[in-house]
Protein backbone atom coordinates (compact mmCIF):
# COMPACT_ATOMS: atom_id res chain seq x y z
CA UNK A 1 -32.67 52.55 100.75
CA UNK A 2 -34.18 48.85 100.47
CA UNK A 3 -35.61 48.15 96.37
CA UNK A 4 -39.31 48.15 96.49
CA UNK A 5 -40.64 45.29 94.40
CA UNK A 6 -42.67 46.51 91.44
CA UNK A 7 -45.68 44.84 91.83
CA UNK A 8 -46.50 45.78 95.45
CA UNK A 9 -46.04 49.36 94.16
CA UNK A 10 -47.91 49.07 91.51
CA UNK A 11 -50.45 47.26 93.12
CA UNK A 12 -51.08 50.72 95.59
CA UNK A 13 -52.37 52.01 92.35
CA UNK A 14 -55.77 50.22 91.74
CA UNK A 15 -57.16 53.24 89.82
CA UNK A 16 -54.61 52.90 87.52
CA UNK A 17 -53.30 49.27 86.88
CA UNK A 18 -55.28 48.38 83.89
CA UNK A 19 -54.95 51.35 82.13
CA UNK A 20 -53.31 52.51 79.60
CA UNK A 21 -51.10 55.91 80.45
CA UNK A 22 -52.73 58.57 78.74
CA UNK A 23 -50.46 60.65 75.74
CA UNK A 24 -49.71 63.72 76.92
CA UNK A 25 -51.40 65.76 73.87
CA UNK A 26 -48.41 68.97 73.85
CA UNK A 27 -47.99 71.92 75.49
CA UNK A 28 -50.22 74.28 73.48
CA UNK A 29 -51.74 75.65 76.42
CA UNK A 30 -49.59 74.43 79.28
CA UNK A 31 -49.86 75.32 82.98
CA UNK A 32 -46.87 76.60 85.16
CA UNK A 33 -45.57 73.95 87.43
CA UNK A 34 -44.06 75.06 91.05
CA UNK A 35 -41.17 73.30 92.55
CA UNK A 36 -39.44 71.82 89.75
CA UNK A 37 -35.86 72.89 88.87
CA UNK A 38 -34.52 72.22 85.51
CA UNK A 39 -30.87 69.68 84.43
CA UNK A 40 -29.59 70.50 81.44
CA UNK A 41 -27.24 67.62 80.55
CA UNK A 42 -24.77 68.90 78.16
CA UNK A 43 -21.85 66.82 77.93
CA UNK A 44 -21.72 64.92 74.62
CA UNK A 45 -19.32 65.51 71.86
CA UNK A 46 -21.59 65.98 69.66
CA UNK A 47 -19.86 63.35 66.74
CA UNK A 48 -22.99 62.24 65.03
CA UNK A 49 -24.10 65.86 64.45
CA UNK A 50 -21.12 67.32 62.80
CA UNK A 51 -20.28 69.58 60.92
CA UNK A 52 -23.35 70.93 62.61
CA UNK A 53 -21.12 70.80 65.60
CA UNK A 54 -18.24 72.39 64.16
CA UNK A 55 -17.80 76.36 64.41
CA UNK A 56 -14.31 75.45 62.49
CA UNK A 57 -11.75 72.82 61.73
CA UNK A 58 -11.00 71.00 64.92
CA UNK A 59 -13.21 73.89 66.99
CA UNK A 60 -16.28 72.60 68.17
CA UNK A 61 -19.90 73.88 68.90
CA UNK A 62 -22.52 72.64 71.48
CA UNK A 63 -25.26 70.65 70.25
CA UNK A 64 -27.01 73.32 72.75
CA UNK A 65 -25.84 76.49 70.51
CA UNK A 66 -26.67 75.19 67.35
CA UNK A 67 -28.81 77.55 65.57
CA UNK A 68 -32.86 76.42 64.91
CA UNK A 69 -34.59 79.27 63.56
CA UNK A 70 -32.36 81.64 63.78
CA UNK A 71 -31.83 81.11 67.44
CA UNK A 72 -29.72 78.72 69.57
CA UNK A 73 -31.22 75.74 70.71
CA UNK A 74 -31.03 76.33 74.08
CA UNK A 75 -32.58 79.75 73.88
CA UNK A 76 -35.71 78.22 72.66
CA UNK A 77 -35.51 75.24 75.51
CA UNK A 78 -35.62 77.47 78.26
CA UNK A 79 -37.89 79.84 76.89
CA UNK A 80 -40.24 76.70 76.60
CA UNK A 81 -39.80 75.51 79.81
CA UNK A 82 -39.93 78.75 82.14
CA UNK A 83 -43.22 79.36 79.92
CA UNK A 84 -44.09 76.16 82.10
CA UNK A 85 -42.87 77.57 85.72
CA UNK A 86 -39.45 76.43 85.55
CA UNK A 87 -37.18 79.27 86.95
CA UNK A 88 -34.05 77.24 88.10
CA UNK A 89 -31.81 75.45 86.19
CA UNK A 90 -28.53 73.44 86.36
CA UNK A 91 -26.27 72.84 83.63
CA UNK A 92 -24.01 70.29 83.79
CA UNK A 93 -21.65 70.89 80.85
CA UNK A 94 -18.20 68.60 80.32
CA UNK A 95 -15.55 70.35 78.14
CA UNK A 96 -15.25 74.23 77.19
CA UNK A 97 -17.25 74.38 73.97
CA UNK A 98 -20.51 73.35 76.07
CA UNK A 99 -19.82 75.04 78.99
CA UNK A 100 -18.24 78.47 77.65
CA UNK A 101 -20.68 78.38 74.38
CA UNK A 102 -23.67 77.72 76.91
CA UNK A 103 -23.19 80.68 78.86
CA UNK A 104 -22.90 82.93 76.28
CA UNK A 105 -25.89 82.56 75.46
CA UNK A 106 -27.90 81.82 78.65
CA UNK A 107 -24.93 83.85 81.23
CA UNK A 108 -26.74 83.34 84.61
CA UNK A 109 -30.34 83.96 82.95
CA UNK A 110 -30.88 87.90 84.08
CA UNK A 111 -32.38 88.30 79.98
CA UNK A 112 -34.95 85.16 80.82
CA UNK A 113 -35.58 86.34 84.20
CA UNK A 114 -34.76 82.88 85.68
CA UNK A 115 -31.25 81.93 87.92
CA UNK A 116 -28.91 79.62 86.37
CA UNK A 117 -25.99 77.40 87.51
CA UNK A 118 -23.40 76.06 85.88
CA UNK A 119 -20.80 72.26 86.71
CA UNK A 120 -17.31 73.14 87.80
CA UNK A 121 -14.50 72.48 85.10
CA UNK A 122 -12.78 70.21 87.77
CA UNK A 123 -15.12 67.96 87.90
CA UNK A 124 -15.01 66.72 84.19
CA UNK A 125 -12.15 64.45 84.75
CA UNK A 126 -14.64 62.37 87.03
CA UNK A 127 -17.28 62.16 84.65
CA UNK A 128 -18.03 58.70 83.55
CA UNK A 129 -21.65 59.59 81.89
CA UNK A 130 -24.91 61.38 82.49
CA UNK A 131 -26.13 59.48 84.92
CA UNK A 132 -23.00 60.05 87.16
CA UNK A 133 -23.08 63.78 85.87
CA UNK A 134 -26.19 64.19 87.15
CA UNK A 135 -26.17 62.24 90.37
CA UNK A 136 -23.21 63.65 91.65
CA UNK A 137 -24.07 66.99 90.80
CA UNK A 138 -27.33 66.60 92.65
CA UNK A 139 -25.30 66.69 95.51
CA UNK A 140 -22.95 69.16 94.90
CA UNK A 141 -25.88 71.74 94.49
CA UNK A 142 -27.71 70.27 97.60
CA UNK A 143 -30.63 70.05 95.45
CA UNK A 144 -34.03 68.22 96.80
CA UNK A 145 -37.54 67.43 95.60
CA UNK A 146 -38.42 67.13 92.11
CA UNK A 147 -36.09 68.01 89.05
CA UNK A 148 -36.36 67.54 85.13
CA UNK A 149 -33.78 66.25 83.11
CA UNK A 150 -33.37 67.13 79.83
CA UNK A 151 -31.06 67.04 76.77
CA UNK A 152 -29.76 70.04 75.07
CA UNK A 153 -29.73 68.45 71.71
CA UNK A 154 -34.10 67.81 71.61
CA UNK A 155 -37.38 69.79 71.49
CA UNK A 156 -40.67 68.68 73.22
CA UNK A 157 -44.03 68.85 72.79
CA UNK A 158 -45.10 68.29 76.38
CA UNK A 159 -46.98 69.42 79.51
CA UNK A 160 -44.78 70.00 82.18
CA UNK A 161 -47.30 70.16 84.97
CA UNK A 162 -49.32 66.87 83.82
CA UNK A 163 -46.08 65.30 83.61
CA UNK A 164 -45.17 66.59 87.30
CA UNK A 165 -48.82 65.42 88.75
CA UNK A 166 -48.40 61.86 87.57
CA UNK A 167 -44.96 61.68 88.58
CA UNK A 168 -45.63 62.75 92.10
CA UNK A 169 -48.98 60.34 92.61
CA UNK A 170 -47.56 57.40 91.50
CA UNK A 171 -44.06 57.21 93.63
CA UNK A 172 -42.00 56.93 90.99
CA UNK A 173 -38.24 57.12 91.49
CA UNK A 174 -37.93 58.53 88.00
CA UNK A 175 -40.09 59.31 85.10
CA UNK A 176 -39.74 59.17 81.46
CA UNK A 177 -40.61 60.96 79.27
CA UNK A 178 -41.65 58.32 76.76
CA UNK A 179 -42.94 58.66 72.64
CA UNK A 180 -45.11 55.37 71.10
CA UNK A 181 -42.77 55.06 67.79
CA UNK A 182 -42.47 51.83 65.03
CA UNK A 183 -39.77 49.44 66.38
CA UNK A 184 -37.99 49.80 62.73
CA UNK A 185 -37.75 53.55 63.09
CA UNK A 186 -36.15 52.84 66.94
CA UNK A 187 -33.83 50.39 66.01
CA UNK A 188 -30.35 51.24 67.16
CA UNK A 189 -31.25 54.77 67.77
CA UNK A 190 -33.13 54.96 70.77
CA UNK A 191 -34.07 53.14 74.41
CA UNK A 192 -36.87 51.22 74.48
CA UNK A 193 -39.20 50.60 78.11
CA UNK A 194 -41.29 47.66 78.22
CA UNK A 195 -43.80 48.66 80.68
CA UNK A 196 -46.90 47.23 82.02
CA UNK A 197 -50.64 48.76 82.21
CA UNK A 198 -49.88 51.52 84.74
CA UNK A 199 -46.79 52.69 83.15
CA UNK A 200 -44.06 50.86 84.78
CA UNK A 201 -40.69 49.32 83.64
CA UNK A 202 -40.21 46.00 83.10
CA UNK A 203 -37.27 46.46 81.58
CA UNK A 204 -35.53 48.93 79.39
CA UNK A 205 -33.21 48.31 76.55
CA UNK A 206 -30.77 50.70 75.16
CA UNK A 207 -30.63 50.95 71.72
CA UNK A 208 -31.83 47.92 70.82
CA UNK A 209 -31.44 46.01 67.16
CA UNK A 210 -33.70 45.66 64.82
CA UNK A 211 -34.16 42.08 65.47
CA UNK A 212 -34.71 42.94 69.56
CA UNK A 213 -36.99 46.23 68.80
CA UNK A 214 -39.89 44.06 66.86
CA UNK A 215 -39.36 41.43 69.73
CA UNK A 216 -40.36 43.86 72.22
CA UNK A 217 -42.78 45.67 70.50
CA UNK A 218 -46.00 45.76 70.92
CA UNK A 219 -49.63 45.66 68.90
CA UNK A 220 -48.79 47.58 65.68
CA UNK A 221 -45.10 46.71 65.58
CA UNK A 222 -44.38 49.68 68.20
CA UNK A 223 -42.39 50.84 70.96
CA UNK A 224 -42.00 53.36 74.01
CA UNK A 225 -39.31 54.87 73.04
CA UNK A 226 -36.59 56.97 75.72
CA UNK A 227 -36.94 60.54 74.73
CA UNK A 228 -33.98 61.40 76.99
CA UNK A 229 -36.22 63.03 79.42
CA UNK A 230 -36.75 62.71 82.93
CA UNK A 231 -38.70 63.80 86.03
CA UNK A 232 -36.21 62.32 89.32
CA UNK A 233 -36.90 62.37 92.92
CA UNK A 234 -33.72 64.22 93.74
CA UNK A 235 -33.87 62.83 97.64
CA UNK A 236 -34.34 59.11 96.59
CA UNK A 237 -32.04 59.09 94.02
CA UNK A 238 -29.08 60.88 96.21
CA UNK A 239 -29.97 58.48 99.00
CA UNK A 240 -28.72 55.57 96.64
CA UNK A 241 -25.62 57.39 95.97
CA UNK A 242 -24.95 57.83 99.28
CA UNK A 243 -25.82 54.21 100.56
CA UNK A 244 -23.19 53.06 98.13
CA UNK A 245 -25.99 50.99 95.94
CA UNK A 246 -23.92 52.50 92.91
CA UNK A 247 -20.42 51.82 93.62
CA UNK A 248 -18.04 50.52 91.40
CA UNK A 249 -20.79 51.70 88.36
CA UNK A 250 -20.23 54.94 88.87
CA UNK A 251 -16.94 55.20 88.85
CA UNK A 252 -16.65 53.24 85.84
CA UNK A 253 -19.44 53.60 83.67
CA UNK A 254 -22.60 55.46 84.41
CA UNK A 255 -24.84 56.40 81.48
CA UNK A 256 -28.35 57.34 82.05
CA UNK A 257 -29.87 55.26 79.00
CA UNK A 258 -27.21 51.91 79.54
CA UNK A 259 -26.54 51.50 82.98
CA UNK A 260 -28.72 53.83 85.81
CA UNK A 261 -32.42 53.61 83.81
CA UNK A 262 -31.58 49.25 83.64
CA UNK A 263 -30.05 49.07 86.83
CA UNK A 264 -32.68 51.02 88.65
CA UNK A 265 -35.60 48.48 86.85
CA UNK A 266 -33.63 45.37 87.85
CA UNK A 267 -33.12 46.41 91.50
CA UNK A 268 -36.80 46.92 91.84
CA UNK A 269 -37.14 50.36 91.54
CA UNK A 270 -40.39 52.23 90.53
CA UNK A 271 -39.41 53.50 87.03
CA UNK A 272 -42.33 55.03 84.84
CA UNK A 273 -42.75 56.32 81.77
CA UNK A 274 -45.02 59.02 80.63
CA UNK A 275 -45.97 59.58 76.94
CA UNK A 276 -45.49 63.01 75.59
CA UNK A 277 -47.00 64.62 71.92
CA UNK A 278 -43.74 64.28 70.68
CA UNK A 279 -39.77 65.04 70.59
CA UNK A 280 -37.27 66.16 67.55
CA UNK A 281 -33.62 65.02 68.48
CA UNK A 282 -31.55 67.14 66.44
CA UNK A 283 -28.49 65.66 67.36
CA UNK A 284 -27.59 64.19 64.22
CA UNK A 285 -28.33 66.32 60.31
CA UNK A 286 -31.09 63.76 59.65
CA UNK A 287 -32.77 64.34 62.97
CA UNK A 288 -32.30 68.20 62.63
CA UNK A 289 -33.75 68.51 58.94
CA UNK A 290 -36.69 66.34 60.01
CA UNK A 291 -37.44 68.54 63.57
CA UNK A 292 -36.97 71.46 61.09
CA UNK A 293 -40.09 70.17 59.03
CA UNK A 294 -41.70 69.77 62.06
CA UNK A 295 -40.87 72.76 63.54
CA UNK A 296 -42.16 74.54 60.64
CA UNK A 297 -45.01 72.87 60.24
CA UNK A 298 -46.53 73.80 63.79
CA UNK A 299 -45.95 71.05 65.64
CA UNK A 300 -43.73 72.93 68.17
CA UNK A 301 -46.08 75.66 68.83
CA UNK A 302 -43.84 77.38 71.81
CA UNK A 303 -41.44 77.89 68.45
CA UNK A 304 -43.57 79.76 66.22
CA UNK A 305 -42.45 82.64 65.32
CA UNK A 306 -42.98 85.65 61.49
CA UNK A 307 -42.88 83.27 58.79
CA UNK A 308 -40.75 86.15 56.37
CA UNK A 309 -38.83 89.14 58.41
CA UNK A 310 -39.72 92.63 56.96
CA UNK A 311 -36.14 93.40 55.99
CA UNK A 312 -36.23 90.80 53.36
CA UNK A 313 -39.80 91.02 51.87
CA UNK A 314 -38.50 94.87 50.82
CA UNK A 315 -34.87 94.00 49.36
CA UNK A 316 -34.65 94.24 45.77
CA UNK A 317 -32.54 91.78 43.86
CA UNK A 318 -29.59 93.09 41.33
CA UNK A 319 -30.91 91.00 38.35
CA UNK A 320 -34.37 92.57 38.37
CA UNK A 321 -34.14 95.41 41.14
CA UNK A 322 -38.13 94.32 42.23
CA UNK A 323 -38.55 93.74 46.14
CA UNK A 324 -38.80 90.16 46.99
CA UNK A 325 -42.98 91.15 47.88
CA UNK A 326 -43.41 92.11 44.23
CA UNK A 327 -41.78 89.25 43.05
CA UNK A 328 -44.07 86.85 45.48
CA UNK A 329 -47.24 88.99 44.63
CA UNK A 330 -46.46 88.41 40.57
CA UNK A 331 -45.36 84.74 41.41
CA UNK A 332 -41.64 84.97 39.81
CA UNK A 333 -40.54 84.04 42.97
CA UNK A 334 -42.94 81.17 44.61
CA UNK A 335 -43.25 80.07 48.46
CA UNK A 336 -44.29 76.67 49.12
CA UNK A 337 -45.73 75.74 52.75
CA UNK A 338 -43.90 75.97 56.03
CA UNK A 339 -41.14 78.84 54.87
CA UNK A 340 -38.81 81.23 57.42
CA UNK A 341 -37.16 83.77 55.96
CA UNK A 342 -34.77 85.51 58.22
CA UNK A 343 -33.63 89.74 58.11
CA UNK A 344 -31.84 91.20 54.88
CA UNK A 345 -32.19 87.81 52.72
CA UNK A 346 -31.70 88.48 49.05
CA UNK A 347 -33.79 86.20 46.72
CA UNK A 348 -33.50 86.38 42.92
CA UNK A 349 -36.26 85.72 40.27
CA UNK A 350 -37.62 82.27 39.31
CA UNK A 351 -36.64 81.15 43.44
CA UNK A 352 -38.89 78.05 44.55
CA UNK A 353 -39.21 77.42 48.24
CA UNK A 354 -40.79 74.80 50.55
CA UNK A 355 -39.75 73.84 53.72
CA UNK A 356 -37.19 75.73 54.49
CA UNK A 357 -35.19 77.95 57.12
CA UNK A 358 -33.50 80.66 55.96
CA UNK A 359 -31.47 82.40 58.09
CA UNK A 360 -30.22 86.02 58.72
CA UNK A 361 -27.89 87.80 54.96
CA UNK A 362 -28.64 84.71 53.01
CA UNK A 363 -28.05 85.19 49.21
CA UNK A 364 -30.17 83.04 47.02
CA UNK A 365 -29.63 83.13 43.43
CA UNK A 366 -32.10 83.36 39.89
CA UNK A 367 -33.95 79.98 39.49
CA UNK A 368 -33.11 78.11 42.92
CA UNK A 369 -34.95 75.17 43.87
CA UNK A 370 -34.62 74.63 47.65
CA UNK A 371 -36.74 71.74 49.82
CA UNK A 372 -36.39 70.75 53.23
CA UNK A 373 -33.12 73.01 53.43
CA UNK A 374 -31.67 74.87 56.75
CA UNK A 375 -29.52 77.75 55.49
CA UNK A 376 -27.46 79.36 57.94
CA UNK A 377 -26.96 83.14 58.43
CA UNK A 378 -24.60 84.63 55.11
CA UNK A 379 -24.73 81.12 53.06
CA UNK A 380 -24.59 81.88 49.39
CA UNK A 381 -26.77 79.82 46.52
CA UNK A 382 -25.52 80.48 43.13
CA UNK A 383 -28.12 80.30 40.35
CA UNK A 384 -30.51 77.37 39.80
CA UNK A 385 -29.21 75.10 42.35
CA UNK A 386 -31.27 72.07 43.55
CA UNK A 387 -30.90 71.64 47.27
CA UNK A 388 -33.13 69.18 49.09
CA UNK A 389 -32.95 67.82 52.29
CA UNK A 390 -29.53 69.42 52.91
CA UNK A 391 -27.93 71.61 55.86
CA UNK A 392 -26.04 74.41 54.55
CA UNK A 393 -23.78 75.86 57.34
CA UNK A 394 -22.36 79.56 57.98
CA UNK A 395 -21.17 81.62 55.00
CA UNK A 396 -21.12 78.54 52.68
CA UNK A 397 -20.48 79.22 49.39
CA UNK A 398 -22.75 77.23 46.17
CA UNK A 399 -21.37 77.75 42.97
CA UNK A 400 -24.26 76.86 40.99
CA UNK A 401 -24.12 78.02 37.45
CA UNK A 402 -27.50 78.01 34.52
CA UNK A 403 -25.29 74.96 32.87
CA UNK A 404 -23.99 73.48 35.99
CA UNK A 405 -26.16 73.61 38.48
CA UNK A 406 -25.50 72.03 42.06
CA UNK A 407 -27.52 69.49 42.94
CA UNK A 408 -27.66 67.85 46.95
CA UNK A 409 -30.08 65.75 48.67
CA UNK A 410 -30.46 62.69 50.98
CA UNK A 411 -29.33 64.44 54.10
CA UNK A 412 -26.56 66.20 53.28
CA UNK A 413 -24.67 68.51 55.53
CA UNK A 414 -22.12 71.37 54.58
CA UNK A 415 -20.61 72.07 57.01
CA UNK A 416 -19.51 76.50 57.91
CA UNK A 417 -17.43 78.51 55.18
CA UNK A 418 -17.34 75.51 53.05
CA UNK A 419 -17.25 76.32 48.72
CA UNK A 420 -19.06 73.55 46.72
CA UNK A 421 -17.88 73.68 43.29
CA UNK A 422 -20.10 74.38 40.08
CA UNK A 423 -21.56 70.70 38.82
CA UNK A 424 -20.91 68.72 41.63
CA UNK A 425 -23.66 66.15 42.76
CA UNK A 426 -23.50 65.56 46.40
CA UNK A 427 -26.02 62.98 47.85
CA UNK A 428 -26.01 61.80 51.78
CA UNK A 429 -22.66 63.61 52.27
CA UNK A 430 -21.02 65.39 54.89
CA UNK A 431 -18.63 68.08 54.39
CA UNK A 432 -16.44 69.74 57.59
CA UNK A 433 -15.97 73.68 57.37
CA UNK A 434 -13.67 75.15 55.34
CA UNK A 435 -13.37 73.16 52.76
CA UNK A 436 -13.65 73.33 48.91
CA UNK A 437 -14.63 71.16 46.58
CA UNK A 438 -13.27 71.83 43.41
CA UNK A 439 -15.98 71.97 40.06
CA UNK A 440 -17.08 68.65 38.91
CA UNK A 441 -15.29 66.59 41.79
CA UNK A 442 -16.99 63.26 41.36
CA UNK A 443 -18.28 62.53 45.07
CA UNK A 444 -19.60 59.15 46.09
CA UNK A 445 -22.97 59.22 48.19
CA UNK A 446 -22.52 58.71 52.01
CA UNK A 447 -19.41 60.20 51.85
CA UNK A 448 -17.46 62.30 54.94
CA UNK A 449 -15.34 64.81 53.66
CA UNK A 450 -12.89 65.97 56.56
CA UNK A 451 -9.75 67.75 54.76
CA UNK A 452 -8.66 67.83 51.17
CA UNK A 453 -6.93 63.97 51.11
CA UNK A 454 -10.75 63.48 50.68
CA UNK A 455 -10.20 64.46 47.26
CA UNK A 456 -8.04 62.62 46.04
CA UNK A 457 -9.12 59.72 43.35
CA UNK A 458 -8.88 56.67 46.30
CA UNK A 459 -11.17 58.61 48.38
CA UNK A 460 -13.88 59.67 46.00
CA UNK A 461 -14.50 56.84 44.45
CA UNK A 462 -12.32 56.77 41.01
């Protein structure tokens, strides 16, 4: 296949070269989409999420199983997206935890009533990125026409079949799923695409700095920003691997986001984007608590789901022995907006709530304070605790007393089965399962707390 300079393709578009690209406005009421089988790249390590990412010491979970309200992330994905007519899917996973944890939840999709297929295990030794993931597996699975790529570590807001109709009309190789975002918010987290009127790439820069993201942005300081999903013409794109435009890249180093989105631009290839409502990427505690806010706000609507299960609004709390609807109805326990409360939750008197996920057999104690928190299932909150804008992982432990109340905030993350001592103060800091942090442990902010050296005076600070 020969490039195909961008401005003779664009140029076939006349309707649409001195437009903006409209924003895709969500997926409230989306349309089913024929023909389009789902990627599900699932290959990362998952580093910048942990201890979300961590099922134990040294045993890790996929970004793609980690719980968001009260169900795996995947589970809501393709539930989402075979809402929108896609029944086929692909996963390529690298490494057991994403493969093995992936199909125990998904299997081969009899309970979604959709067919899925999983990467051989062999081939992980090859894999130098997503973009070679993905290319090569195109082949393997003989797969043709259009396909969607998506990460397993981000929600959308989007319509599939708008999406699919612009793709297909404007001869695009690949299409992006794109959100308008400030360039200081993008710096060094995302890909950018400078594109022109009708939507296609100039050039795209992967997680560019600061100093680059306000060069390329645009009126209002911002950016189309690489929401890590994409619409591919299978046929075009495994005609390049086969014509050997790729060698030597992609058995090296073939990312979608450095190498195969910039390479395909520079060679001439029609690369669009298409804005979408929105996207969460979770793959980080930051980018999780902030989705969650989201998420519970509305803005997902394929995710809503009983604010406050049954179960919980009848179970009566030792120190009173009054249901937890009593308590809400008199106002000794008070729910702020945007609240899930999974089954059998126990919640004592003087409990404050507000943007928050509980999840299934959480115990919260007399007097807590929680905002912007995500408790996994049997966590523990001793009395009067102060949690904000903290991740609290599987059968955690918070020793909160009356006099020494925990206090956490600034994106903290603890990570499963981890005690945090009575008094401590624990701002920005990450903590790995497992561990415990004795009473009154002075802990510096920013902190990662990986095994219990991290105690000792040299590492917290003294």
């Amino acid at each position: 296949m020969t490039a195909q300079p961008m401005a003779a393709h664009a140029a076939r578009h006349t309707g649409s070269a001195h437009r903006r690209p409209a924003v895709d406005r969500g997926a409230t009421s989306p349309g089913r989409t024929a023909g389009v089988a789902g990627i599900a790249l699932a290959g990362g390590l998952g580093l910048r999420a942990r201890p979300m990412t961590l099922a134990a010491r040294g045993y890790p979970r996929s970004k793609a199983t980690v719980p968001v309200l009260g169900r795996p992330l995947i589970d809501w994905q393709v539930q989402m997206l075979r809402g929108q007519g896609i029944e086929d899917y692909y996963v390529v996973a690298k490494g057991r935890a994403n493969r093995s944890q992936i199909q125990q939840v998904l299997r081969y999709g009899e309970a979604y009533r959709v067919r899925v297929q999983y990467s051989r295990a062999r081939h992980d030794v090859a894999n130098t990125g997503s973009g070679e993931a993905t290319l090569r597996n195109l082949e393997r699975w003989d797969m043709r026409g259009t396909a969607l790529v998506f990460p397993t570590d981000s929600l959308f807001d989007f319509d599939l079949a708008a999406m699919t109709r612009e793709h297909r009309a404007s001869g695009a190789i690949v299409t992006m799923a794109s959100v308008r975002r400030d360039a200081v918010e993008v710096a060094g987290r995302y890909g950018v695409l400078v594109a022109d009127r009708a939507g296609f790439g100039r050039r795209f820069v992967e997680k560019p700095s600061l100093a680059q993201a306000l060069s390329l942005a645009g009126a209002g300081g911002e950016v189309y920003t690489n929401a890590g999903m994409y619409l591919i013409d299978c046929d075009r794109l495994r005609a390049l691997l086969a014509g050997g435009s790729l060698a030597g890249m992609i058995e090296h180093q073939l990312d979608w986001g450095t190498d195969l989105l910039p390479w395909l631009i520079a060679q001439g290839y029609p690369v669009r984007h298409h804005p979408i409502a929105r996207f969460g990427d979770l793959g980080s505690p930051q980018g999780y608590l902030d989705t969650m806010r989201d998420v519970l706000g509305g803005a997902y609507p394929i995710l809503s789901r009983p604010r406050i299960d049954p179960s919980s609004l009848a179970r009566r709390d030792p120190v009173t022995g009054r249901t937890l609807a009593e308590k809400i109805r008199s106002g000794s326990v008070r729910l702020g907006p945007n609240v899930r409360i999974g089954a059998e939750v126990e919640i004592g008197p003087g409990v404050e709530l507000s943007d928050v996920d509980i999840g299934d057999e959480v115990d919260l104690g007399e007097g807590c304070l929680l905002a912007g928190v995500a408790c996994q299932d049997g966590a523990i909150v001793g009395p009067h605790a102060r949690l904000s804008d903290t991740w609290l992982g599987s059968m955690a432990t918070v020793e909160s007393t009356v006099d020494h109340p925990v206090v956490t905030g600034g994106y903290t993350a603890i990570g499963d089965e981890v005690t945090v001592g009575a008094g401590l103060r624990l701002t920005g800091v990450t903590v790995h399962p497992g561990l415990s942090i004795p009473a009154f442990t002075p802990v510096r902010p920013g902190a990662e707390l990986t095994d219990t050296t991290d105690f000792l005076p040299s590492a917290i600070g003294h």
